[in-house]
N, C-alpha and C. Protein backbone atom coordinates (compact mmCIF):
# COMPACT_ATOMS: atom_id res chain seq x y z
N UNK A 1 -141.99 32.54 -1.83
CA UNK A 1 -142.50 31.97 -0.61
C UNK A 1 -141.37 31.38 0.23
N UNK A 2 -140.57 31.03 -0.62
CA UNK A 2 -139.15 30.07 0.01
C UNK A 2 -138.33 31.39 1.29
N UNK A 3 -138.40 32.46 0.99
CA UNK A 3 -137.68 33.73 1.53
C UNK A 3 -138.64 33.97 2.29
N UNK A 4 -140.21 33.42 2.37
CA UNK A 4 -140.67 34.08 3.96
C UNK A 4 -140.28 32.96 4.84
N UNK A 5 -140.54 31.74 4.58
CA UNK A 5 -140.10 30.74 5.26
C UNK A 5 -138.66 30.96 5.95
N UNK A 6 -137.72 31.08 4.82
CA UNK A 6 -136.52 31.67 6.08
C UNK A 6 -136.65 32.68 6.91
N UNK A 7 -137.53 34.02 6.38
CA UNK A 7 -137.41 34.60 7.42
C UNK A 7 -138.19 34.58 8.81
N UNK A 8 -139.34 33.81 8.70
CA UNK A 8 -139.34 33.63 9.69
C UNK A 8 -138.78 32.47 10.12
N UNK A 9 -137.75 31.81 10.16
CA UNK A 9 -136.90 30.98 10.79
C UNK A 9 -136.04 31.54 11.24
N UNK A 10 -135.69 32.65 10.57
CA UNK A 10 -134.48 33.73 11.46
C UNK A 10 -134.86 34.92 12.61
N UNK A 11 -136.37 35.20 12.22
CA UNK A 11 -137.36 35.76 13.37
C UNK A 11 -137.28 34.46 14.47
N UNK A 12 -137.72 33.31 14.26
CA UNK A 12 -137.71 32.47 14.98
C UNK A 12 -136.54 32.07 15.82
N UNK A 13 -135.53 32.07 15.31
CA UNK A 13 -133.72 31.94 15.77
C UNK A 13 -133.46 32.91 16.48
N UNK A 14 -133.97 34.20 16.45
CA UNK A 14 -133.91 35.23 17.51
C UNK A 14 -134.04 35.21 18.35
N UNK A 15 -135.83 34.78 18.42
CA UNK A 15 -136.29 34.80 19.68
C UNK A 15 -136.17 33.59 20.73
N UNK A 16 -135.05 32.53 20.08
CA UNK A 16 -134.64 31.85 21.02
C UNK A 16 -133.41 32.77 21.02
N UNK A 17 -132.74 33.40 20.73
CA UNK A 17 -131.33 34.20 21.56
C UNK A 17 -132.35 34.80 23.10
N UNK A 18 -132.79 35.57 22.53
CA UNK A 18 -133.96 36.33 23.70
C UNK A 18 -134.03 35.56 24.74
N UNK A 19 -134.81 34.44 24.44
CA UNK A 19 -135.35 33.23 25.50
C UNK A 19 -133.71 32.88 26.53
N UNK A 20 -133.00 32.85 25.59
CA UNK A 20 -131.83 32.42 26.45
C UNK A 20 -131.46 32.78 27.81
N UNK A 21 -131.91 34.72 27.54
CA UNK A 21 -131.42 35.53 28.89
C UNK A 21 -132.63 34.85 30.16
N UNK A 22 -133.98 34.28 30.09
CA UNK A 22 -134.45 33.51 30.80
C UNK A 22 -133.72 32.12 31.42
N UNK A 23 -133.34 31.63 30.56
CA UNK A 23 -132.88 30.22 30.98
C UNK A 23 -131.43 30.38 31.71
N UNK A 24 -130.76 31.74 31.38
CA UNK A 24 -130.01 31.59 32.19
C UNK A 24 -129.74 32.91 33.76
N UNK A 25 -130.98 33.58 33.60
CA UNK A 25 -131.51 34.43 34.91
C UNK A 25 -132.36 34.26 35.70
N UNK A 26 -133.26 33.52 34.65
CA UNK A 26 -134.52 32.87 35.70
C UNK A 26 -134.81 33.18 37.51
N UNK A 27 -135.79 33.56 37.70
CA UNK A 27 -135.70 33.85 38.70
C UNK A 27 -135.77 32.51 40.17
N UNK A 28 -136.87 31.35 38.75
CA UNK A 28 -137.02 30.01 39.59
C UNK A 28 -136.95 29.27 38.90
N UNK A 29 -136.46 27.96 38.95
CA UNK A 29 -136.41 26.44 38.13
C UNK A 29 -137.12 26.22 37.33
N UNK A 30 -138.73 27.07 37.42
CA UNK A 30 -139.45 26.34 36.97
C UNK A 30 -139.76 27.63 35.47
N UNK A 31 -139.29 28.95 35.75
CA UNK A 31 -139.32 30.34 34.63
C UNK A 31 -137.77 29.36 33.88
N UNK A 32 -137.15 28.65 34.11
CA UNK A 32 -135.63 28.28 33.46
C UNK A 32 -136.53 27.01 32.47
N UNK A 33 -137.52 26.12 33.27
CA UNK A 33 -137.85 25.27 32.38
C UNK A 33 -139.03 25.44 31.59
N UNK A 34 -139.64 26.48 31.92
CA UNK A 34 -140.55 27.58 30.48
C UNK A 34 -139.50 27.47 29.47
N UNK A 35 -138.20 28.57 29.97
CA UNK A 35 -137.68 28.85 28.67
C UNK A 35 -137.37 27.67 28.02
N UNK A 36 -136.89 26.23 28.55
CA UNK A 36 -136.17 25.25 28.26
C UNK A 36 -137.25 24.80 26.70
N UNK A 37 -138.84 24.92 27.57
CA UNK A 37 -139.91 24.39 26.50
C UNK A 37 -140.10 25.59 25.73
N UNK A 38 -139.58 26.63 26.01
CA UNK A 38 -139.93 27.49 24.26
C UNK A 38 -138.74 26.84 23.24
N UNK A 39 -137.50 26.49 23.79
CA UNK A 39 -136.55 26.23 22.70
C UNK A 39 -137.10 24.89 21.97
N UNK A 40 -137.30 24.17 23.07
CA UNK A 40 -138.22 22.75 22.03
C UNK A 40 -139.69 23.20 21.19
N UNK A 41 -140.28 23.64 21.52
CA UNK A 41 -141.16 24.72 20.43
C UNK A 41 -140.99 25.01 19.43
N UNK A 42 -139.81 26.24 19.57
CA UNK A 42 -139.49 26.98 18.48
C UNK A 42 -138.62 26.35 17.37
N UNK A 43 -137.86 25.34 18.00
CA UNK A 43 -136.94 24.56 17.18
C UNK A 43 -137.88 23.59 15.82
N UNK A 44 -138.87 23.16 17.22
CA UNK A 44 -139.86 22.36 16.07
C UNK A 44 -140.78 23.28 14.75
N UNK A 45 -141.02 24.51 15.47
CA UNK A 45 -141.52 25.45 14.31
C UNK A 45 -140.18 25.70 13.27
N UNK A 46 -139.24 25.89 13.63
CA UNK A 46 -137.83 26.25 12.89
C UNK A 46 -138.13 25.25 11.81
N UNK A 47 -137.81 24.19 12.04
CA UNK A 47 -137.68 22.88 11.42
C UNK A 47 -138.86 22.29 10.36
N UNK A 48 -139.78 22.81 10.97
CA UNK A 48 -141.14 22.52 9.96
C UNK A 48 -140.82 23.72 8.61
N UNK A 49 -140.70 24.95 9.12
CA UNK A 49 -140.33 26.27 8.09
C UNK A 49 -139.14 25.78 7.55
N UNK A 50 -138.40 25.30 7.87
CA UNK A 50 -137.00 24.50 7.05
C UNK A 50 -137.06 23.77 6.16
N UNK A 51 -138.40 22.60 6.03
CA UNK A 51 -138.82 21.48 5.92
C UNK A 51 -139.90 22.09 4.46
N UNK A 52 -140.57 23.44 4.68
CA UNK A 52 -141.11 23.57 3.46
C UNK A 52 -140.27 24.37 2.68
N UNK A 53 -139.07 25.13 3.25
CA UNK A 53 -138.39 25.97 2.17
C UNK A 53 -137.75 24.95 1.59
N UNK A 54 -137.07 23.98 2.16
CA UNK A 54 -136.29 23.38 1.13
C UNK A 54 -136.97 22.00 0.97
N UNK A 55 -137.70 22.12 0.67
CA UNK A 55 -138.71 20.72 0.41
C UNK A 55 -137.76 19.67 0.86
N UNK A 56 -138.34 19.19 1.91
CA UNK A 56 -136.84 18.25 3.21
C UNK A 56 -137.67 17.71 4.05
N UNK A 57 -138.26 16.94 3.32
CA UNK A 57 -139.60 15.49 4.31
C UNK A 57 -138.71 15.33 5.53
N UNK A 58 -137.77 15.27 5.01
CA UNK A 58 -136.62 14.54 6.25
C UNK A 58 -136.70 14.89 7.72
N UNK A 59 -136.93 16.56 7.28
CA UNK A 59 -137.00 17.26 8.15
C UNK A 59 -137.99 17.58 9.23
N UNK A 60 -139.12 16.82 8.68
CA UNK A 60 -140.32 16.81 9.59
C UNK A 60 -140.41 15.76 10.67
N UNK A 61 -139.88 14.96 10.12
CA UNK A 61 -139.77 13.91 10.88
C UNK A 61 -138.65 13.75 12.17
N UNK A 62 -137.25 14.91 11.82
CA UNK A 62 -136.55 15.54 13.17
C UNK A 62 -137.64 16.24 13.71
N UNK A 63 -138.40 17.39 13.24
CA UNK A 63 -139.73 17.92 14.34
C UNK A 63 -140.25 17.15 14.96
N UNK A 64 -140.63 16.06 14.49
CA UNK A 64 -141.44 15.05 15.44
C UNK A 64 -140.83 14.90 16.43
N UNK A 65 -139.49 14.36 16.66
CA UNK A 65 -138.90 13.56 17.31
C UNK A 65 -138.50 14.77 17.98
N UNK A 66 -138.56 15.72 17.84
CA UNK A 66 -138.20 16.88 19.11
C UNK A 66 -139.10 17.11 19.90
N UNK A 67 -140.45 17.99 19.00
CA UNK A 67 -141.50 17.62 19.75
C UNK A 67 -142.05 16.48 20.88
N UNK A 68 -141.76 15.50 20.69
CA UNK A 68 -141.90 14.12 21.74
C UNK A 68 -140.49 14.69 22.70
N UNK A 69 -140.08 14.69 22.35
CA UNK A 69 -138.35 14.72 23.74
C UNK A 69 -138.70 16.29 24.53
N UNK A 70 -139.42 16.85 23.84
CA UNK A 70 -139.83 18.10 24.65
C UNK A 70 -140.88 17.78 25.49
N UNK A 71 -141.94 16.77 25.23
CA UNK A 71 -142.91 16.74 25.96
C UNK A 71 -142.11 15.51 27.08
N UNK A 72 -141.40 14.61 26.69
CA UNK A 72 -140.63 13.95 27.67
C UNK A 72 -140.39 14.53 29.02
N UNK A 73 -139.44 15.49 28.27
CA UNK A 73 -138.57 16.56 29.31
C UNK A 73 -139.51 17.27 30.57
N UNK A 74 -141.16 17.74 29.96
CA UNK A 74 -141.61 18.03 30.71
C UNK A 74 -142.24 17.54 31.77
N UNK A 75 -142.41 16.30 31.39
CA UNK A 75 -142.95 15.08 32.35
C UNK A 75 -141.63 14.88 33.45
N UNK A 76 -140.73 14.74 32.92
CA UNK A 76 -139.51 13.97 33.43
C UNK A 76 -139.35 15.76 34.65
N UNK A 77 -139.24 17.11 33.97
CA UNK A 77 -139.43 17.92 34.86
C UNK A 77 -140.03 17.69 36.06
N UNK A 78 -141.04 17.88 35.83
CA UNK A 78 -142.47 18.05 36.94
C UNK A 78 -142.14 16.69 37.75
N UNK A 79 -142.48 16.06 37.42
CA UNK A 79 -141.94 14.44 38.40
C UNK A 79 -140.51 14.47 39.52
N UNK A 80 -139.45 15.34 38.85
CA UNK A 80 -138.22 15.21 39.49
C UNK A 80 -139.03 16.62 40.71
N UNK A 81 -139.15 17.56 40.25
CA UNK A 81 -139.31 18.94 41.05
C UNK A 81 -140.47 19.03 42.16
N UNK A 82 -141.10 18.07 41.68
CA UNK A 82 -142.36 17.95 42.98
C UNK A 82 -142.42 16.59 43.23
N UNK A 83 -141.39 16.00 44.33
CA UNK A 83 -141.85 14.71 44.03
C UNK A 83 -143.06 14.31 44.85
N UNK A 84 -143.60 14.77 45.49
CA UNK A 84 -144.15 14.69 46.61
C UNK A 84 -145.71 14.89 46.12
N UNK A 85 -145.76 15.26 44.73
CA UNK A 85 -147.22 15.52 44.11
C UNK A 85 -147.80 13.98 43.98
N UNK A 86 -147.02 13.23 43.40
CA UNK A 86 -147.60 11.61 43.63
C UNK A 86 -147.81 11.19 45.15
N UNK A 87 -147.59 11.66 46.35
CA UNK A 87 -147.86 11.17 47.26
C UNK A 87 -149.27 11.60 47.45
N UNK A 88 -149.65 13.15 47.20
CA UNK A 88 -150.82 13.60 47.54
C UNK A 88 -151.94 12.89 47.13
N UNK A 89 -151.52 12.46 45.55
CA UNK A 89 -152.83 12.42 44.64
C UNK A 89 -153.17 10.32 45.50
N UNK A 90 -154.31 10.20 46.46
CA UNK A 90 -154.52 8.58 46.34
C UNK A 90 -155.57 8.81 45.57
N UNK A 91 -155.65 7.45 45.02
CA UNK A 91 -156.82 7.55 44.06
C UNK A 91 -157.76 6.06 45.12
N UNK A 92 -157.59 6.00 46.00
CA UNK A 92 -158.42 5.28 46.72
C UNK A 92 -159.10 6.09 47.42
């Protein structure tokens, strides 16, 4: 079981090479910060499959903490790129 777990961590490690040619061709800011959130994704799937091959609690707990800085990032995205979406929304 330990050898599917790596492999798909190395399936997984791929397809962030892949993702890369997005983040750095992108056609708009916002296809660059897709790819940005597949790498925080996939890293956290990486890391969980890491976490049961080598029995590495440790390791779940870096997933966490990526997971959260990815969802950060996307807030902190969207807020910088539209700033003008908080003007629209009154809630009066």
């Amino acid at each position: 079981m330990h050898i599917l777990y790596l492999a798909l961590a190395l399936f997984l490690l791929l397809n962030l090479i892949a993702g890369m040619y997005r983040v750095l061709r992108g056609p708009t800011v916002a296809d660059r910060m897709l790819a940005a959130q597949l790498f925080g994704t996939t890293s956290v799937a990486i890391l969980l499959l890491l976490a049961q091959a080598a029995n590495q609690p440790a390791l779940l707990d870096v997933a966490l903490v990526f997971a959260l800085l990815a969802a950060v990032t996307a807030v902190a995205f969207v807020r910088r790129a539209w700033p003008g979406a908080e003007a629209n929304h009154d809630p009066h």
